[in-house]
Protein backbone atom coordinates (compact mmCIF):
# COMPACT_ATOMS: atom_id res chain seq x y z
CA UNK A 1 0.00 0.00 0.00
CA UNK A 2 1.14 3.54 -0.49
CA UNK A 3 2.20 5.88 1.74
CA UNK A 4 1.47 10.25 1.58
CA UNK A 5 4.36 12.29 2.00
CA UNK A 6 2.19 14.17 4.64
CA UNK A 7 2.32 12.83 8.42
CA UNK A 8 2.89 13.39 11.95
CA UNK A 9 4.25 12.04 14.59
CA UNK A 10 4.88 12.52 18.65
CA UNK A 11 6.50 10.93 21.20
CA UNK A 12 7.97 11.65 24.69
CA UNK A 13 10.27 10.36 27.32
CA UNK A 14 10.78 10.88 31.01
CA UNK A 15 14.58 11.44 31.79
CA UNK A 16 15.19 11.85 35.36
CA UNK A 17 15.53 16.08 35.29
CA UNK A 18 12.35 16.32 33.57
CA UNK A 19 10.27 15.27 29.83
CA UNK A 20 11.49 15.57 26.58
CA UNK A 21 8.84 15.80 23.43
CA UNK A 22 9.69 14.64 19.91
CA UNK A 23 7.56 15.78 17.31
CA UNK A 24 8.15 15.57 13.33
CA UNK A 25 6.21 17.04 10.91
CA UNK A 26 6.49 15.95 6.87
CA UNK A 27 5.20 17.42 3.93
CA UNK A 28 5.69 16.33 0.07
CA UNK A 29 9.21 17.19 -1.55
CA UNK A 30 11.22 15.88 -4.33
CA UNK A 31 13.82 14.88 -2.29
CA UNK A 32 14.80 13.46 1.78
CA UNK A 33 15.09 17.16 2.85
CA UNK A 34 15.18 16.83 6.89
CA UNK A 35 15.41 19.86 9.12
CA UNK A 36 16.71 18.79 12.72
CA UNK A 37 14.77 22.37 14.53
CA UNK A 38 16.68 21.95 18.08
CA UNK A 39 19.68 22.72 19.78
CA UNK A 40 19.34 19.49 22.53
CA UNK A 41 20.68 17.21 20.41
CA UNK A 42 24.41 16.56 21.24
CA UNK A 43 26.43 17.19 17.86
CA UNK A 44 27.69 13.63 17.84
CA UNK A 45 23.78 12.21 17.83
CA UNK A 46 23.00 14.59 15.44
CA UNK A 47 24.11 12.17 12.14
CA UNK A 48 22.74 9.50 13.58
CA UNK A 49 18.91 10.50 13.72
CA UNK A 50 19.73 12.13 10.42
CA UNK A 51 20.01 8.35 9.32
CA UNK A 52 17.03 7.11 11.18
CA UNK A 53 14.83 9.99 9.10
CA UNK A 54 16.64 8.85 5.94
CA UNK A 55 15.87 5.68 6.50
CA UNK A 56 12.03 5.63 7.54
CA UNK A 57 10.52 8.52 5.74
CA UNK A 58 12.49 7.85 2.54
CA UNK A 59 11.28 11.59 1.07
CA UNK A 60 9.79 14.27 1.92
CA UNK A 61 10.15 18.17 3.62
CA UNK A 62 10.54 16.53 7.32
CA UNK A 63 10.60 19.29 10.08
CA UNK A 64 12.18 17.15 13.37
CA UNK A 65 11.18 19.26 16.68
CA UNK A 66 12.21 18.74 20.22
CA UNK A 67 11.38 20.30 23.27
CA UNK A 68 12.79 20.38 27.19
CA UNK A 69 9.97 20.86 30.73
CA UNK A 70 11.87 20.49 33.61
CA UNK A 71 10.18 18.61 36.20
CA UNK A 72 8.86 20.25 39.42
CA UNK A 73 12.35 19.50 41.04
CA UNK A 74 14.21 20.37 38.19
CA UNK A 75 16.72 23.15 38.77
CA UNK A 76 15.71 26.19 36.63
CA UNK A 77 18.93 28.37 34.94
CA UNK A 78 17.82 32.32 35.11
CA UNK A 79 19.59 34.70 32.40
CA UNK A 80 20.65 37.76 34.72
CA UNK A 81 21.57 39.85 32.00
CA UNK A 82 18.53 39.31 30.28
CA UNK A 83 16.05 39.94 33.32
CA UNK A 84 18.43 43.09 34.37
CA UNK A 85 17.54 44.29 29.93
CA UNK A 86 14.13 43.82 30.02
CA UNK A 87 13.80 45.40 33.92
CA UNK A 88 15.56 48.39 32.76
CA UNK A 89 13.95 48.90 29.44
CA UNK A 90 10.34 48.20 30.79
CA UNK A 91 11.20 50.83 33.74
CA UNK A 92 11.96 53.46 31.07
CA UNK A 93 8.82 53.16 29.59
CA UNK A 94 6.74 53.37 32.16
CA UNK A 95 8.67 56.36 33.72
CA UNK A 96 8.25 58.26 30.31
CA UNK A 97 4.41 57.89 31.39
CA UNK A 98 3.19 60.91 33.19
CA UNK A 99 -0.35 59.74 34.36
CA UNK A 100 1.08 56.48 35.13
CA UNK A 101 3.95 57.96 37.51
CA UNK A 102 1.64 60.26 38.97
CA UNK A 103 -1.01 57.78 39.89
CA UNK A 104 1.65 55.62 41.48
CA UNK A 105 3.95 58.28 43.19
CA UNK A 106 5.40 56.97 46.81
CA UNK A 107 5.06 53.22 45.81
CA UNK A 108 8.22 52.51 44.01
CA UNK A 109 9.07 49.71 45.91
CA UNK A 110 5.54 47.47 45.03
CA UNK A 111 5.99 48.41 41.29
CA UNK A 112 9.51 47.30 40.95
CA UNK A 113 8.20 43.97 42.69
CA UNK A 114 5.66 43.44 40.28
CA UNK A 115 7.93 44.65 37.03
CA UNK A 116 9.94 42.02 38.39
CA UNK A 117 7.47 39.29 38.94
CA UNK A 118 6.66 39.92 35.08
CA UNK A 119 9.82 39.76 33.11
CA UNK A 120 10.23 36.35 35.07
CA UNK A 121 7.63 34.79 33.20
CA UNK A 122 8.80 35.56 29.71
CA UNK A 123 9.56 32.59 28.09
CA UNK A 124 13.20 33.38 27.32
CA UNK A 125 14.29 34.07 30.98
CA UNK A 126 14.42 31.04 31.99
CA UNK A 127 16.93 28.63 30.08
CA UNK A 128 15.48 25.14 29.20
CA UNK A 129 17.82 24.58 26.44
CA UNK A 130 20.84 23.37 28.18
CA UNK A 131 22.90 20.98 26.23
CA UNK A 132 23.66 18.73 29.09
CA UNK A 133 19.92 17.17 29.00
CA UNK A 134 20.85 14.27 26.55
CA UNK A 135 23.67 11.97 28.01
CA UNK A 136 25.18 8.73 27.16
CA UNK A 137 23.37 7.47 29.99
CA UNK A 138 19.52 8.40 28.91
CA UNK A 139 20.42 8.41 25.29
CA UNK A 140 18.46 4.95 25.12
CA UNK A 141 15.57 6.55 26.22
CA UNK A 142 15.68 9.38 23.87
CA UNK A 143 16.53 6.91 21.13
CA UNK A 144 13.52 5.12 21.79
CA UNK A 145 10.97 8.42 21.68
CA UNK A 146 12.54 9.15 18.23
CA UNK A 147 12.03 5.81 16.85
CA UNK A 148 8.45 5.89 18.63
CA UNK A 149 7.54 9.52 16.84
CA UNK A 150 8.97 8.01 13.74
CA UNK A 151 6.73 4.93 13.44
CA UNK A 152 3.84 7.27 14.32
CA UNK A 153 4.31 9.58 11.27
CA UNK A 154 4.66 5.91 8.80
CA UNK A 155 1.33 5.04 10.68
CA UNK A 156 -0.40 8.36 9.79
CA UNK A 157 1.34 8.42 6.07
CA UNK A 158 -0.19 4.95 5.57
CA UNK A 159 -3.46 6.30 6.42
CA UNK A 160 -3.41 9.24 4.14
CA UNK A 161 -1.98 6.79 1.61
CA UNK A 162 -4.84 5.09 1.27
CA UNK A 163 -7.16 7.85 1.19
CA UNK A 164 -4.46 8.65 -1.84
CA UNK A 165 -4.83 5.11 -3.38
CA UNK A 166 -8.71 5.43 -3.31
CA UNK A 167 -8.67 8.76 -5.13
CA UNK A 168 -6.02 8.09 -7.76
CA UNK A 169 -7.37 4.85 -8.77
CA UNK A 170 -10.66 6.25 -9.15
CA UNK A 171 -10.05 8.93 -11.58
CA UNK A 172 -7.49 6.90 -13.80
CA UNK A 173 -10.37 4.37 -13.60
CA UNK A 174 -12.82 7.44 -14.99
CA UNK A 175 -10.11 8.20 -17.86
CA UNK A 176 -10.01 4.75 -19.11
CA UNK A 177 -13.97 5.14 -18.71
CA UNK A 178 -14.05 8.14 -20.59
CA UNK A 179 -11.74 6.32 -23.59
CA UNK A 180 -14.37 4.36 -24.00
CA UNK A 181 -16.96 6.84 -24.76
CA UNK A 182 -14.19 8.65 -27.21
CA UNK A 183 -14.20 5.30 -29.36
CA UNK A 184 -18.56 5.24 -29.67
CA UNK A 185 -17.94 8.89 -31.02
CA UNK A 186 -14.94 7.90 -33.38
CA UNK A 187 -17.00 6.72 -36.71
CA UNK A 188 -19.39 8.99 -36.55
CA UNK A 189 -16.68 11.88 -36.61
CA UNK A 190 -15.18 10.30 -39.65
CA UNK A 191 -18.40 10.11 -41.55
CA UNK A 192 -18.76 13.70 -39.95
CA UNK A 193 -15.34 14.70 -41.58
CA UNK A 194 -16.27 13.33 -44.63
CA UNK A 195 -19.56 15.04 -45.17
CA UNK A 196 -18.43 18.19 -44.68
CA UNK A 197 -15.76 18.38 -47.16
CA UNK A 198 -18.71 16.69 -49.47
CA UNK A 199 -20.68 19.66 -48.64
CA UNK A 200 -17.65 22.08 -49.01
CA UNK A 201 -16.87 21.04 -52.63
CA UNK A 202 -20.65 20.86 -53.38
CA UNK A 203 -21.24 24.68 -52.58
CA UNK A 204 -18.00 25.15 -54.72
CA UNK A 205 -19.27 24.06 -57.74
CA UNK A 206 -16.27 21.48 -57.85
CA UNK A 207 -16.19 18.49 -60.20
CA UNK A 208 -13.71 15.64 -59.07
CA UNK A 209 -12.39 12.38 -59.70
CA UNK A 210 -14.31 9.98 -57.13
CA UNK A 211 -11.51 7.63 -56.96
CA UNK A 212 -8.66 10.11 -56.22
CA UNK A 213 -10.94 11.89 -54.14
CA UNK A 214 -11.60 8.51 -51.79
CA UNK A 215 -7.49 8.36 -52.09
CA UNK A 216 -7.23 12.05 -50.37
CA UNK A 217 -10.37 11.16 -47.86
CA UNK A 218 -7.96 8.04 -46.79
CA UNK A 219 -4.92 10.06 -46.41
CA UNK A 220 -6.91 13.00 -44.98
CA UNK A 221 -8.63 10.62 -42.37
CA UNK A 222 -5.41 9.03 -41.81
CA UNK A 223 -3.82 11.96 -40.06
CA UNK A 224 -6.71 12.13 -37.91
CA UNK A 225 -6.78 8.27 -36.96
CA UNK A 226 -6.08 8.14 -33.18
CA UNK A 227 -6.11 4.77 -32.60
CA UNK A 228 -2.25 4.79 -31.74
CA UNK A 229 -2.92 7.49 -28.95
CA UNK A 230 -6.01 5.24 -27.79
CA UNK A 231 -3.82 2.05 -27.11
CA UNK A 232 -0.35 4.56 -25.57
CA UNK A 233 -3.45 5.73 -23.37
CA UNK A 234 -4.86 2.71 -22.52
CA UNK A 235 -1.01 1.33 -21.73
CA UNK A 236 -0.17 4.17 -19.65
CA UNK A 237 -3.20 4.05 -17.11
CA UNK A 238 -2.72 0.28 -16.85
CA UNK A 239 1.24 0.70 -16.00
CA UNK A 240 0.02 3.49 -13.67
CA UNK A 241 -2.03 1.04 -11.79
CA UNK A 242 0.61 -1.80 -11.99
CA UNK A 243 3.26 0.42 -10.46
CA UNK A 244 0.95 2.04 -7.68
CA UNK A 245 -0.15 -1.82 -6.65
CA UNK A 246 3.62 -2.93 -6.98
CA UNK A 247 5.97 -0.63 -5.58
CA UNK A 248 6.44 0.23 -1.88
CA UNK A 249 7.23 4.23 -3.27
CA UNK A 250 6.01 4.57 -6.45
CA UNK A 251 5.68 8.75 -5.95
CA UNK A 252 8.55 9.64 -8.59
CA UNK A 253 7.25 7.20 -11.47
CA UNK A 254 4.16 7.63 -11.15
CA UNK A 255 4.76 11.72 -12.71
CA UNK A 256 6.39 10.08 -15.30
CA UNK A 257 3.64 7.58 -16.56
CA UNK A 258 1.04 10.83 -15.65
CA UNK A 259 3.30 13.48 -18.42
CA UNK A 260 2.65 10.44 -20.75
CA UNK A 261 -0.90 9.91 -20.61
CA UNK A 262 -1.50 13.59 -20.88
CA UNK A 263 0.36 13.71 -24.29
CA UNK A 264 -1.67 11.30 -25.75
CA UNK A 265 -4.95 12.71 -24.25
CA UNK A 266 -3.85 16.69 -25.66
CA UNK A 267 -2.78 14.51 -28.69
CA UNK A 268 -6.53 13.07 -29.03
CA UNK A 269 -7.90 16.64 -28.24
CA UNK A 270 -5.69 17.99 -31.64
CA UNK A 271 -6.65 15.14 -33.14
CA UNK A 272 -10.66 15.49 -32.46
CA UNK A 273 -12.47 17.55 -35.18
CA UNK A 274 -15.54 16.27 -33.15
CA UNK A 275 -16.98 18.75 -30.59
CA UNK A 276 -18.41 15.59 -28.13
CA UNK A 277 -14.78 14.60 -28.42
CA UNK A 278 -13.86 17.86 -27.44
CA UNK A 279 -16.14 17.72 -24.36
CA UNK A 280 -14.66 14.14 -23.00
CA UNK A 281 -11.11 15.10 -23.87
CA UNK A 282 -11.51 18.64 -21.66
CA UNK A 283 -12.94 15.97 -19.01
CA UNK A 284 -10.38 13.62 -19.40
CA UNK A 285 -7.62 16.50 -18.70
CA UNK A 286 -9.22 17.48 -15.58
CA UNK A 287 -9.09 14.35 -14.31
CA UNK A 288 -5.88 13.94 -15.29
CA UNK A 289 -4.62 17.13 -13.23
CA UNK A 290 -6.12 15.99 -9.69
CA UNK A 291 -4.17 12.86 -9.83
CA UNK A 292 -1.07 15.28 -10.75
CA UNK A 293 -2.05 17.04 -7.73
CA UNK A 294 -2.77 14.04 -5.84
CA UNK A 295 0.69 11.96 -7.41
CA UNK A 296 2.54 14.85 -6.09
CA UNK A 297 2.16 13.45 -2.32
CA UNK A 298 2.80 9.84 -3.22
CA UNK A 299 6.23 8.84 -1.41
């Protein structure tokens, strides 16, 4: 079955200073384009989940997260310099406020409190991102939450694969259906052809040869024949449904085989000189385009 190159996944594990959260996001791409967005990772573990994304999500724009909250024990690093920034910018500002200062004159003291009390809840004060979180000694345990977060983005890409399969399928299906219909139409847009250009020499007045006029109605006919571009058509949808049912990542091919079935259905449009044609071709190349859209999340 085939897999979307949308999914997400989420995992944790409990070290002993607190939780860490793993959480990777994928979206289509050409390529295995993986952006690790953390700075917990020890650098020499860094390559090595690099290979673990390689190696399970195969393709795709994967976005890998991870996140640090200390436990209730947990000791908590403040950024002085930071808190001392923000206290004396914050103070500025609400110094340059007249009303403000007057309201408030004689309580100095409580305001600087509660200033204070503020800036220490920004989220950048207090420094979760130490690099000392991951050891040797609870790597397991992170190792494990990455492989667990990993597995749960394959479990929702097989999911939206098959919602994939289902739609794909379909509308190739509704091509092939849609052939079918072109070929009831084909004689009676060559006996179509042919009346006309009866009619056209009629109003001219013409007088011809019957027999070399059947030879020009052949080789006239002839370059509208699109029996070739019926059986190429026919052959592509069924390799497109051979390769989706027999490859585990069929994404790449799969553009191929569709850039060959639309130039034999834009072929069959030039081809036409039947308005019904017309019609089933324009519905045949907007079917065509939603499994484009579709193919283009196949892994």
């Amino acid at each position: 079955m085939i897999k979307s190159m949308t999914g997400y996944g989420k995992a944790e594990a409990i070290l002993e200073a607190g939780k860490l959260t793993v959480e990777i996001k994928t979206l289509n791409g050409k390529n295995s384009d993986a952006n690790i967005k953390t700075q917990l990772i020890p650098k020499d573990k860094e390559l090595l989940i690099r290979q673990k994304i390689a190696e399970s999500l195969q393709r795709g724009t994967i976005d890998f997260f991870m996140s640090w909250e200390p436990g209730a024990g947990a000791a908590r690093k403040i950024n002085p310099d930071l808190v001392k920034e923000y206290f004396s910018q914050m103070k500025e500002i609400r110094n340059s406020l007249t009303s403000y200062r007057a309201a408030n004159f004689g309580d100095q003291s409580r305001m600087d409190n509660e200033l204070l009390a503020n800036i220490m809840r920004f989220p950048d004060v207090i420094d979760n991102s130490r690099q000392d979180i991951i050891t040797e000694e609870n790597w397991p345990l992170v190792e494990k939450a990455v492989d667990e977060a990993l597995a749960a983005v394959n479990e929702y890409r097989t999911k939206e694969g098959d919602a994939l399969y289902k739609d794909v399928t379909s509308r190739v299906g509704m091509i092939m259906a849609l052939e079918d219909e072109v070929e009831k139409l084909e004689g009676e847009r060559l006996d179509t052809v042919r009346e006309r250009l009866q009619k056209n020499l009629a109003e001219l007045g013409q007088k011809v040869d019957p027999s070399r006029f059947e030879q020009e109605m052949i080789f006239y006919l002839e370059k509208l024949d699109i029996n070739e571009e019926k059986v190429r058509l026919r052959q592509h949808c069924k390799y497109f449904l051979d390769t989706i049912d027999g490859e585990p990542y069929p994404g790449k091919k799969l553009g191929f085989i569709i850039q060959e079935m639309g130039r034999e259905i834009n072929t069959t449009g030039s081809k036409a000189n039947h308005a019904g044609i017309q019609k089933i071709v324009v519905r045949m190349k907007d079917e065509l385009e939603k499994v484009r859209e579709q193919s283009m999340n196949i892994l």
